[in-house]
PDB file of N, CA and C in Angstrom:
ATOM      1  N   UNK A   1     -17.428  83.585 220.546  1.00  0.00           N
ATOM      2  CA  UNK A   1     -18.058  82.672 219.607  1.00  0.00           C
ATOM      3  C   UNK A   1     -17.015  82.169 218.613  1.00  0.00           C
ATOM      4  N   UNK A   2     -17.331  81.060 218.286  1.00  0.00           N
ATOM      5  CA  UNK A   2     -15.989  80.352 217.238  1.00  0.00           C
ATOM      6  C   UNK A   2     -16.290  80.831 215.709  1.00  0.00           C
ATOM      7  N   UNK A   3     -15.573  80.550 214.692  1.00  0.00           N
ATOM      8  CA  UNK A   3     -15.649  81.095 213.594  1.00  0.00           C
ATOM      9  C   UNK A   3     -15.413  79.834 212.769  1.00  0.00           C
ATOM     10  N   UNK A   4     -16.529  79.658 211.449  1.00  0.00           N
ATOM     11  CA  UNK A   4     -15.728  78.939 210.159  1.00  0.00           C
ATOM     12  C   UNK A   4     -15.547  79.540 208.879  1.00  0.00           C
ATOM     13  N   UNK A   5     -14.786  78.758 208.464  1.00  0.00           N
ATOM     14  CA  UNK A   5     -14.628  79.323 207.211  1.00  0.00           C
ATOM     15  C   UNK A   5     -14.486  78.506 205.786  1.00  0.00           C
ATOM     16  N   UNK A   6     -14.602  79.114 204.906  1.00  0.00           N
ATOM     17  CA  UNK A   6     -14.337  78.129 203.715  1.00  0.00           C
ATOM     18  C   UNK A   6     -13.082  78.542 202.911  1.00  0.00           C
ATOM     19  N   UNK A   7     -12.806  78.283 202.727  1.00  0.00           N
ATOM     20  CA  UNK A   7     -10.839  78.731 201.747  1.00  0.00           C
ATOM     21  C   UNK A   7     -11.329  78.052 200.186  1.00  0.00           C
ATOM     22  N   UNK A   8     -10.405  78.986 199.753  1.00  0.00           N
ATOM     23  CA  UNK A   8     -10.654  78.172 198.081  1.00  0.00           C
ATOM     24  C   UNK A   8      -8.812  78.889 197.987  1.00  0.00           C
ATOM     25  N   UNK A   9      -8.248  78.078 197.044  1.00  0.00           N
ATOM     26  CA  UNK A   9      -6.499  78.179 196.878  1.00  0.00           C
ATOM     27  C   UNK A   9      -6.350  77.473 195.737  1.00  0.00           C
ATOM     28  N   UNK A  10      -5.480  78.222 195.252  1.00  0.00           N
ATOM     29  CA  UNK A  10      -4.569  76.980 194.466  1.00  0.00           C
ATOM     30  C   UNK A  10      -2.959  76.383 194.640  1.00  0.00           C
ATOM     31  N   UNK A  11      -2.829  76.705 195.516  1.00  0.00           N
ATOM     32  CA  UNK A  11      -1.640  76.126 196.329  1.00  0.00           C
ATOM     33  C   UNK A  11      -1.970  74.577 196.943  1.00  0.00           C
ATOM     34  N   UNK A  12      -1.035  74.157 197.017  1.00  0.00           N
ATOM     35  CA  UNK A  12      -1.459  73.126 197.874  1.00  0.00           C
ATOM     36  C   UNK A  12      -1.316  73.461 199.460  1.00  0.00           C
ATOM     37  N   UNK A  13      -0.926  72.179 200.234  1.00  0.00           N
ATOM     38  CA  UNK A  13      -1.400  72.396 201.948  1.00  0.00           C
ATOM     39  C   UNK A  13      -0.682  73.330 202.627  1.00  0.00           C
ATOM     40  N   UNK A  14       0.859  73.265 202.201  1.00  0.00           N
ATOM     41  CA  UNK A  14       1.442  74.415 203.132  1.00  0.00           C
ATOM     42  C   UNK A  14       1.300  75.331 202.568  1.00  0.00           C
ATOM     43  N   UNK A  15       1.545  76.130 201.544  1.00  0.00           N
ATOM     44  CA  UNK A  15       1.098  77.485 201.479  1.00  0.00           C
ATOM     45  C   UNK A  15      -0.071  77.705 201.415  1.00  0.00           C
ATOM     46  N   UNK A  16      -1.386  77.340 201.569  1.00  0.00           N
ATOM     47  CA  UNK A  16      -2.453  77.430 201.709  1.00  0.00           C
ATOM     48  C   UNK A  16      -2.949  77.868 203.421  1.00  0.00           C
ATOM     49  N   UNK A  17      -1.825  76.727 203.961  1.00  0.00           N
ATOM     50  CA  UNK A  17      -1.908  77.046 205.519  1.00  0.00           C
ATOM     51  C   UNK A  17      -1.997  78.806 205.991  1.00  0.00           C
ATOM     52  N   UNK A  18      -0.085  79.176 205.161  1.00  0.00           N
ATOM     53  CA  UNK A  18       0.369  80.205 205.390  1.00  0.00           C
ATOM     54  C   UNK A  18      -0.418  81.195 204.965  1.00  0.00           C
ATOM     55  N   UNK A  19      -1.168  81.017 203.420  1.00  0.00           N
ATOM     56  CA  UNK A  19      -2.101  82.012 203.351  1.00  0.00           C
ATOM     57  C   UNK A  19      -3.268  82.436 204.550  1.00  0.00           C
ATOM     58  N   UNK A  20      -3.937  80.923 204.670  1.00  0.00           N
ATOM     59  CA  UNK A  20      -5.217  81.196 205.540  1.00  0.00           C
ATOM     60  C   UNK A  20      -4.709  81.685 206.634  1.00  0.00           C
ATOM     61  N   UNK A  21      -3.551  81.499 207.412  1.00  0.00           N
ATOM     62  CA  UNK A  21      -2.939  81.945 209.554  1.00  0.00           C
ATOM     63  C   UNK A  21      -2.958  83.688 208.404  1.00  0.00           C
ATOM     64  N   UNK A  22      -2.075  83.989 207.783  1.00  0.00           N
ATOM     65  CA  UNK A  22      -1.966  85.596 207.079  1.00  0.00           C
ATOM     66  C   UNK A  22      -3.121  86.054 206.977  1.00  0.00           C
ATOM     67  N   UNK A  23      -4.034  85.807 206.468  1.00  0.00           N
ATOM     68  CA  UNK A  23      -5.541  86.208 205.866  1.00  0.00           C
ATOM     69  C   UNK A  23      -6.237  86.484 207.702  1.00  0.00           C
ATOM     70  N   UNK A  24      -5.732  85.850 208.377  1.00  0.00           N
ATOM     71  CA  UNK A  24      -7.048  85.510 209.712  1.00  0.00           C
ATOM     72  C   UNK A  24      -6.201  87.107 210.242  1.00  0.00           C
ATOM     73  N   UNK A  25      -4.598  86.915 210.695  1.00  0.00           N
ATOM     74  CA  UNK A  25      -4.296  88.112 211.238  1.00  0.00           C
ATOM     75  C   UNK A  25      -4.211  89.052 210.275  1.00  0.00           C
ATOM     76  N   UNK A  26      -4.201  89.321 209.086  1.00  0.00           N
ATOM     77  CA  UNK A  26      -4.666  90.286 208.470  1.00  0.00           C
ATOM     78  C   UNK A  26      -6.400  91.149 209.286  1.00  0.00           C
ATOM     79  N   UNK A  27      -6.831  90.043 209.313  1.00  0.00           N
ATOM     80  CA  UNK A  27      -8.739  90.580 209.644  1.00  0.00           C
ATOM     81  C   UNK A  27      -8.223  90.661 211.156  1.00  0.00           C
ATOM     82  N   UNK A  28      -7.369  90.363 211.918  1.00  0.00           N
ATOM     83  CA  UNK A  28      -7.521  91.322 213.648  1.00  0.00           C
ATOM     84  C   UNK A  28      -7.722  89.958 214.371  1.00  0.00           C
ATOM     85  N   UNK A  29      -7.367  88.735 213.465  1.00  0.00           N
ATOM     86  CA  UNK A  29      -6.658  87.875 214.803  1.00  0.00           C
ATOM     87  C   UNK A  29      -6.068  87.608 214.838  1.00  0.00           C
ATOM     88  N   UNK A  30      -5.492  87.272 216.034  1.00  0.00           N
ATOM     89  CA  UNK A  30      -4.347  87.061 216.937  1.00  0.00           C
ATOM     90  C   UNK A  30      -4.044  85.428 217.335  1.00  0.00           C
ATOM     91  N   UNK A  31      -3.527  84.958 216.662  1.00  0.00           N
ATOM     92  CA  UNK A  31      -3.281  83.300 216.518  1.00  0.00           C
ATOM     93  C   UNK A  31      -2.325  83.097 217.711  1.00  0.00           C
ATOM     94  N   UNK A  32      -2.983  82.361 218.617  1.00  0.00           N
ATOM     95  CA  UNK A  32      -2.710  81.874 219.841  1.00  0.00           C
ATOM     96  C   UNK A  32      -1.771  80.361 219.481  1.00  0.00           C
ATOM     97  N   UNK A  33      -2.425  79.433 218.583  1.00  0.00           N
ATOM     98  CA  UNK A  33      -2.180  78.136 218.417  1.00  0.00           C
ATOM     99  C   UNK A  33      -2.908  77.579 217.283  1.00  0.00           C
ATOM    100  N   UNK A  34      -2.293  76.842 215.967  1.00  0.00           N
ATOM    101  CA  UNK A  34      -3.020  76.429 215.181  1.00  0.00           C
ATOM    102  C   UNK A  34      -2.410  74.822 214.602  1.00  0.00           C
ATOM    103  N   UNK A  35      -3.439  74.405 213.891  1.00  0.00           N
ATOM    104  CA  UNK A  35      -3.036  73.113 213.168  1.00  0.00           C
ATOM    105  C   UNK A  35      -3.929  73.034 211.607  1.00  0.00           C
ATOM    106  N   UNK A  36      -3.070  71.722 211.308  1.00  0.00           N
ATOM    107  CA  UNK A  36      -3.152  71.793 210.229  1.00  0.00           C
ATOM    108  C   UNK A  36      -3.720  70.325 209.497  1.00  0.00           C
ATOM    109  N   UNK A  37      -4.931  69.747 209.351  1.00  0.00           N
ATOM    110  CA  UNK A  37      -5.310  68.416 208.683  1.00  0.00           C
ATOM    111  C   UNK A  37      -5.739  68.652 207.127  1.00  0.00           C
ATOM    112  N   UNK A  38      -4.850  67.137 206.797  1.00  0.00           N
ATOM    113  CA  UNK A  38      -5.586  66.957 205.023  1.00  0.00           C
ATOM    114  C   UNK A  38      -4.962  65.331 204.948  1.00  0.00           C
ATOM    115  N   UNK A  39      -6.297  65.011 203.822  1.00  0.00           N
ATOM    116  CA  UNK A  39      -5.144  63.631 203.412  1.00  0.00           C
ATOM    117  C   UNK A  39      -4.469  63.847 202.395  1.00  0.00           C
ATOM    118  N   UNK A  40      -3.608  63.116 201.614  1.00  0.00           N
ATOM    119  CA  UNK A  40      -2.214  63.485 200.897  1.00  0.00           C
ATOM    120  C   UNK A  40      -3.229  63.010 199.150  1.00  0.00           C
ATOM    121  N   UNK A  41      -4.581  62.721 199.415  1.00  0.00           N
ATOM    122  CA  UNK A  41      -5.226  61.955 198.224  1.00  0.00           C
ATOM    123  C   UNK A  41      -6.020  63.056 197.841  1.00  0.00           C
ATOM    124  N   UNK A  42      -6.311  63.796 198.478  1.00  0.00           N
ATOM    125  CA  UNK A  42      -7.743  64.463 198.572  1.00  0.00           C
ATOM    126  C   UNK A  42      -7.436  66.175 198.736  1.00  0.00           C
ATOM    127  N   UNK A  43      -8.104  67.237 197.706  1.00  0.00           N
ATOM    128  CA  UNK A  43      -7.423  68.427 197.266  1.00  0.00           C
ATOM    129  C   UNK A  43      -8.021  69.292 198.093  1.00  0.00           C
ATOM    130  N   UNK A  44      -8.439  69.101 199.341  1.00  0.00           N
ATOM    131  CA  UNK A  44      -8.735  69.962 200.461  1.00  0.00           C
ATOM    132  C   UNK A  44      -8.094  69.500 201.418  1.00  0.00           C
ATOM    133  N   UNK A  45      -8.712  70.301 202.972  1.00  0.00           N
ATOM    134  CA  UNK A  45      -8.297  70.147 204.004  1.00  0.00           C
ATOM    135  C   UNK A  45      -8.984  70.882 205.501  1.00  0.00           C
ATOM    136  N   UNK A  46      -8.511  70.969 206.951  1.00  0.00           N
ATOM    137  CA  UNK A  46      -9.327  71.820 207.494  1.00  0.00           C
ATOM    138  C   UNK A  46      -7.871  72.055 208.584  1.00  0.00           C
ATOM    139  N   UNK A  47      -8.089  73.476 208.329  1.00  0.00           N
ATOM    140  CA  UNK A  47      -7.205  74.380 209.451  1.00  0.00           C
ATOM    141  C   UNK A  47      -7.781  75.286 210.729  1.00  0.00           C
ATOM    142  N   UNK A  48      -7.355  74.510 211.474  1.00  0.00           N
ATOM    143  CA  UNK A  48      -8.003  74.707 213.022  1.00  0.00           C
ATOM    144  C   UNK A  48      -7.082  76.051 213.541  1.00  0.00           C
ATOM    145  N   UNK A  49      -7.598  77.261 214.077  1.00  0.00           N
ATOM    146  CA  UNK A  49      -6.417  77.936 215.386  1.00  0.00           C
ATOM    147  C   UNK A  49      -7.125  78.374 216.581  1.00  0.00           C
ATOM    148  N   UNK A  50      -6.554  78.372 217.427  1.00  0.00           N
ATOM    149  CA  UNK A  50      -7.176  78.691 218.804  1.00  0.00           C
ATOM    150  C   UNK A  50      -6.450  80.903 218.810  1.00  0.00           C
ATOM    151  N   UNK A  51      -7.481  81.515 218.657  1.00  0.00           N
ATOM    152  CA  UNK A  51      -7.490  82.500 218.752  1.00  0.00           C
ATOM    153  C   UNK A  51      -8.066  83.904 219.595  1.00  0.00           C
ATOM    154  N   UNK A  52      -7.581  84.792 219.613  1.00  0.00           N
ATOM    155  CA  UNK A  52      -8.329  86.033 220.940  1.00  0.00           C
ATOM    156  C   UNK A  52      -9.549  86.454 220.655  1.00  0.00           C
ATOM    157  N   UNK A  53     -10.139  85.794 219.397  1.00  0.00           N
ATOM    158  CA  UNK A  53     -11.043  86.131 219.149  1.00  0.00           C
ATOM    159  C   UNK A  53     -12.648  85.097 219.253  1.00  0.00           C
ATOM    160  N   UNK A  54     -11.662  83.532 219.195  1.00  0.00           N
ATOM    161  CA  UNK A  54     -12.596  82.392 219.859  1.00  0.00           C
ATOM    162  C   UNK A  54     -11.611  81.218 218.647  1.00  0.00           C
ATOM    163  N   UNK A  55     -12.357  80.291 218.476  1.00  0.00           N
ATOM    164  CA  UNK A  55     -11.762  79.050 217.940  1.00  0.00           C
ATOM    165  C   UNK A  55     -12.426  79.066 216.327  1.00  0.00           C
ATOM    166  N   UNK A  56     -11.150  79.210 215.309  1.00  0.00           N
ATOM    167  CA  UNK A  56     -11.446  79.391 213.829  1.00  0.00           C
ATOM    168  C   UNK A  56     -11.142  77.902 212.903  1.00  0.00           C
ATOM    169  N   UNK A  57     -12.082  77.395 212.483  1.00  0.00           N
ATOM    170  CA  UNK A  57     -12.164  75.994 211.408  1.00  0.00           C
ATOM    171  C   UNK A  57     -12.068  76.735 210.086  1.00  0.00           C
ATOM    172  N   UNK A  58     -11.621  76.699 209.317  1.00  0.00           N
ATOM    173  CA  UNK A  58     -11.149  77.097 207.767  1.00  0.00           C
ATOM    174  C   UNK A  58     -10.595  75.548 207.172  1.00  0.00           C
ATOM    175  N   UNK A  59     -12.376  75.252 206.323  1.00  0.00           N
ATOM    176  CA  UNK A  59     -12.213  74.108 204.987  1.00  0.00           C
ATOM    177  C   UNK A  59     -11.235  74.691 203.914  1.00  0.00           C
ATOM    178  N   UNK A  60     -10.558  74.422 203.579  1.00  0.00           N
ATOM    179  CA  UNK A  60     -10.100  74.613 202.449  1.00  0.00           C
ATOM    180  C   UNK A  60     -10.173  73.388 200.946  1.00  0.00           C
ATOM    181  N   UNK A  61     -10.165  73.960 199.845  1.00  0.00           N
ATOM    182  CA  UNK A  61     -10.557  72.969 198.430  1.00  0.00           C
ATOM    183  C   UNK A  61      -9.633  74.109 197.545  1.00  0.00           C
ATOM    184  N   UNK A  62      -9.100  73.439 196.608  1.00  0.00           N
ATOM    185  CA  UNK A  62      -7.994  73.685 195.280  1.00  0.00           C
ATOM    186  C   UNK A  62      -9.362  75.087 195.181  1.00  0.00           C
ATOM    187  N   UNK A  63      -8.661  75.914 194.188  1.00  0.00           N
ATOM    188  CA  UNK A  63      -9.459  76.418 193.549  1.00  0.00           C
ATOM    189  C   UNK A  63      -8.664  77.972 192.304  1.00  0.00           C
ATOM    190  N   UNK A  64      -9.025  78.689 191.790  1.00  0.00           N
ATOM    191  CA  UNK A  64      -8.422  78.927 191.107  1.00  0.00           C
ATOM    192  C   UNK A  64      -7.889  80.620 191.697  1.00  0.00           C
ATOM    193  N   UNK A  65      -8.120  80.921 192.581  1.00  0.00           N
ATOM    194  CA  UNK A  65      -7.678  81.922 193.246  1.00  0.00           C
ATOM    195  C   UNK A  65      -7.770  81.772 194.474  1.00  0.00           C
ATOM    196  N   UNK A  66      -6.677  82.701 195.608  1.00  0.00           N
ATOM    197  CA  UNK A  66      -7.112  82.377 196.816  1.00  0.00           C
ATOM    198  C   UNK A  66      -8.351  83.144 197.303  1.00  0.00           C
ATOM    199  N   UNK A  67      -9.294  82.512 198.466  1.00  0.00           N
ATOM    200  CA  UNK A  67     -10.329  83.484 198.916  1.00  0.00           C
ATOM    201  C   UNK A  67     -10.911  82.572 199.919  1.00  0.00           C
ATOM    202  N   UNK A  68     -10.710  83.260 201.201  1.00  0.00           N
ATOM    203  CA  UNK A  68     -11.332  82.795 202.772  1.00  0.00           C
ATOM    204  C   UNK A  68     -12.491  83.891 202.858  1.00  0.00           C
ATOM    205  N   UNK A  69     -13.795  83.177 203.092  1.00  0.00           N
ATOM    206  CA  UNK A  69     -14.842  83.686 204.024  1.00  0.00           C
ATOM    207  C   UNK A  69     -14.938  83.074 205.510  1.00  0.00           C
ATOM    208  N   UNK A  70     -15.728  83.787 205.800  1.00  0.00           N
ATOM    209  CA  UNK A  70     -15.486  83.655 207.607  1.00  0.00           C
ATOM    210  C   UNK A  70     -16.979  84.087 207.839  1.00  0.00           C
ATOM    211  N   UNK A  71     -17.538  83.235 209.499  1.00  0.00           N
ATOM    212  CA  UNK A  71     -18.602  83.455 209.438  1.00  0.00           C
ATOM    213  C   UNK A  71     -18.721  83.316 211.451  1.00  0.00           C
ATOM    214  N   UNK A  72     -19.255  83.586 212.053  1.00  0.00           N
ATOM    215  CA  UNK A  72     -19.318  83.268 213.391  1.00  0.00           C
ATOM    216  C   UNK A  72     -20.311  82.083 213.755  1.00  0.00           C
ATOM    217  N   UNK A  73     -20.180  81.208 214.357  1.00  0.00           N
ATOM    218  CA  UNK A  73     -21.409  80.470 214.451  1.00  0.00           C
ATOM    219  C   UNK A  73     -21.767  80.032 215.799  1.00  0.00           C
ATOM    220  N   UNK A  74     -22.400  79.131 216.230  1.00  0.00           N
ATOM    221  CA  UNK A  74     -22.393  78.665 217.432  1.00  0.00           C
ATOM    222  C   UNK A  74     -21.458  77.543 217.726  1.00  0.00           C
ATOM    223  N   UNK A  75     -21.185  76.870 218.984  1.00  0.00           N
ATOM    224  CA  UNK A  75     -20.132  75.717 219.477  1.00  0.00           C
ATOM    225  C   UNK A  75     -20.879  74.536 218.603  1.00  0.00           C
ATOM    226  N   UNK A  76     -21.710  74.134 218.995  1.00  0.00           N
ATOM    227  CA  UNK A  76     -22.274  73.150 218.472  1.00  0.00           C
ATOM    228  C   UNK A  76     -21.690  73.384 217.095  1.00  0.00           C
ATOM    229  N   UNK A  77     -22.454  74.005 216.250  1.00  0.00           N
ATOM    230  CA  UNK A  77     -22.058  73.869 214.579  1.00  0.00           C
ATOM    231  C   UNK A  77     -20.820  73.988 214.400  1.00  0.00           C
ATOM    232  N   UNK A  78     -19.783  75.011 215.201  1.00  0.00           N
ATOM    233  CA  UNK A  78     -18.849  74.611 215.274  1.00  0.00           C
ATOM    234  C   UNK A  78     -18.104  72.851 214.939  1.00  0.00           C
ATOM    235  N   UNK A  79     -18.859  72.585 216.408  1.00  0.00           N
ATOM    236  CA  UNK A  79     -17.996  71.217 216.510  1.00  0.00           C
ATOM    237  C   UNK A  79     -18.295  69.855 216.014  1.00  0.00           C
ATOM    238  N   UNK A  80     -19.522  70.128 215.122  1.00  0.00           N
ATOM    239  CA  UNK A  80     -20.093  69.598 214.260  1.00  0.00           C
ATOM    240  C   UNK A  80     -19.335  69.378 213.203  1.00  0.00           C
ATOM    241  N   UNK A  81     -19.469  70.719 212.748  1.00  0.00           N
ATOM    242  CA  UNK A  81     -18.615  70.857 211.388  1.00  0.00           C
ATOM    243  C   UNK A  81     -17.228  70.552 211.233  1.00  0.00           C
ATOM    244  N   UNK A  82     -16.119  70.823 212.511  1.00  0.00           N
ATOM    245  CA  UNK A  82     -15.055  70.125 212.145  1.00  0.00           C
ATOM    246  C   UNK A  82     -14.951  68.167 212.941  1.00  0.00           C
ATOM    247  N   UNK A  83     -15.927  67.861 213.371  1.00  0.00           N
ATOM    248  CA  UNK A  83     -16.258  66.394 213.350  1.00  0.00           C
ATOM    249  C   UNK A  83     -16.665  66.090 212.037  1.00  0.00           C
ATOM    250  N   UNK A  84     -17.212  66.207 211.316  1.00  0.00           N
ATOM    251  CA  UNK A  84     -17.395  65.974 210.048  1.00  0.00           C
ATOM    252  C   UNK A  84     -16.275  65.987 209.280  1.00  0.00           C
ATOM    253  N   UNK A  85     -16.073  66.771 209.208  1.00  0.00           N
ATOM    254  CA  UNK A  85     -14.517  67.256 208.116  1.00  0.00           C
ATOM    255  C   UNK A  85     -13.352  66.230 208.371  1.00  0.00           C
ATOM    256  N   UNK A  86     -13.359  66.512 209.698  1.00  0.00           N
ATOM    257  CA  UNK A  86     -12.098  64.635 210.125  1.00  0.00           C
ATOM    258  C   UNK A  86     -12.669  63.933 209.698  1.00  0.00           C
ATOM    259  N   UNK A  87     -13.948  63.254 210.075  1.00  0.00           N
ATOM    260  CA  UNK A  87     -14.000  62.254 209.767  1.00  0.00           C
ATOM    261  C   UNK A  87     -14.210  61.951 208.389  1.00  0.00           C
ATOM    262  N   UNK A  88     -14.535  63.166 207.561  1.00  0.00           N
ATOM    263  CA  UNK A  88     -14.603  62.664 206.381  1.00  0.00           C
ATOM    264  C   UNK A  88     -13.338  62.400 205.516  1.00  0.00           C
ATOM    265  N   UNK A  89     -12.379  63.331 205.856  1.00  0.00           N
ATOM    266  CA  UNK A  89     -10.583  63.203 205.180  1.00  0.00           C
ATOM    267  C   UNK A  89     -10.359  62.149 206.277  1.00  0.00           C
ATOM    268  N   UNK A  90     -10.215  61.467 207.405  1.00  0.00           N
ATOM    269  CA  UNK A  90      -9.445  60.762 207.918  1.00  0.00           C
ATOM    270  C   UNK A  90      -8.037  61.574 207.920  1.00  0.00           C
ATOM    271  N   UNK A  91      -7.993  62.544 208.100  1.00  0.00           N
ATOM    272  CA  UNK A  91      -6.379  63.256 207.792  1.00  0.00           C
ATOM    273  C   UNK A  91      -5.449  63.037 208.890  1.00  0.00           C
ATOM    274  N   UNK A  92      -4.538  63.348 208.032  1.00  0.00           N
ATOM    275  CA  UNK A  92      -3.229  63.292 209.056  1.00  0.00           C
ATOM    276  C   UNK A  92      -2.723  64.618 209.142  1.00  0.00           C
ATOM    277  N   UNK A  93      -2.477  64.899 210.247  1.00  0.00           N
ATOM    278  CA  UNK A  93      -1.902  65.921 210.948  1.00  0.00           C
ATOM    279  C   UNK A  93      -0.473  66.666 210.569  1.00  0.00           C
ATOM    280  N   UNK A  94      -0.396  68.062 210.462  1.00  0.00           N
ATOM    281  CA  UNK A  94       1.032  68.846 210.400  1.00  0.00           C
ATOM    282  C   UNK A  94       1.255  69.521 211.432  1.00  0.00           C
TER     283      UNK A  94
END
């Protein structure tokens, strides 16, 4: 089953990245392949990885400490939720 998540940081995009890939194998996954969308206007973002554990979406937004929750959901809401998220940043890719 795939996983999302919500991030709150106060870093901006790359160390936010590095936190959230640290935070996921901290909790026992195993990052197969990941990416990274945000627009350069807008103080969030969404970090995708393909993992041994299924496929993880982590929103991230500024915030005043770091802190990822995680949740399992179904494909659908899954792929819902990060269709939404593109399309709502229009982001560009790292």
């Amino acid at each position: 089953m795939p996983y999302l998540g919500f991030a709150r940081s106060p870093h901006g995009p790359v160390k936010t990245y590095e936190l959230v890939l640290d935070e996921l194998r901290r909790r026992g996954f195993s990052i197969r392949f990941s990416k990274h969308h945000w627009a350069g206007d807008l103080p969030f973002g969404l970090i995708m990885a393909e993992t041994d554990r299924g496929d993880v979406a982590v929103r991230w937004a500024l915030g005043k400490e770091f802190k990822l929750e995680l949740e399992e959901v179904d494909r659908e809401t899954y792929d819902e939720f990060v269709e939404d998220t593109l399309e709502y940043t229009n982001a560009d890719s790292d």
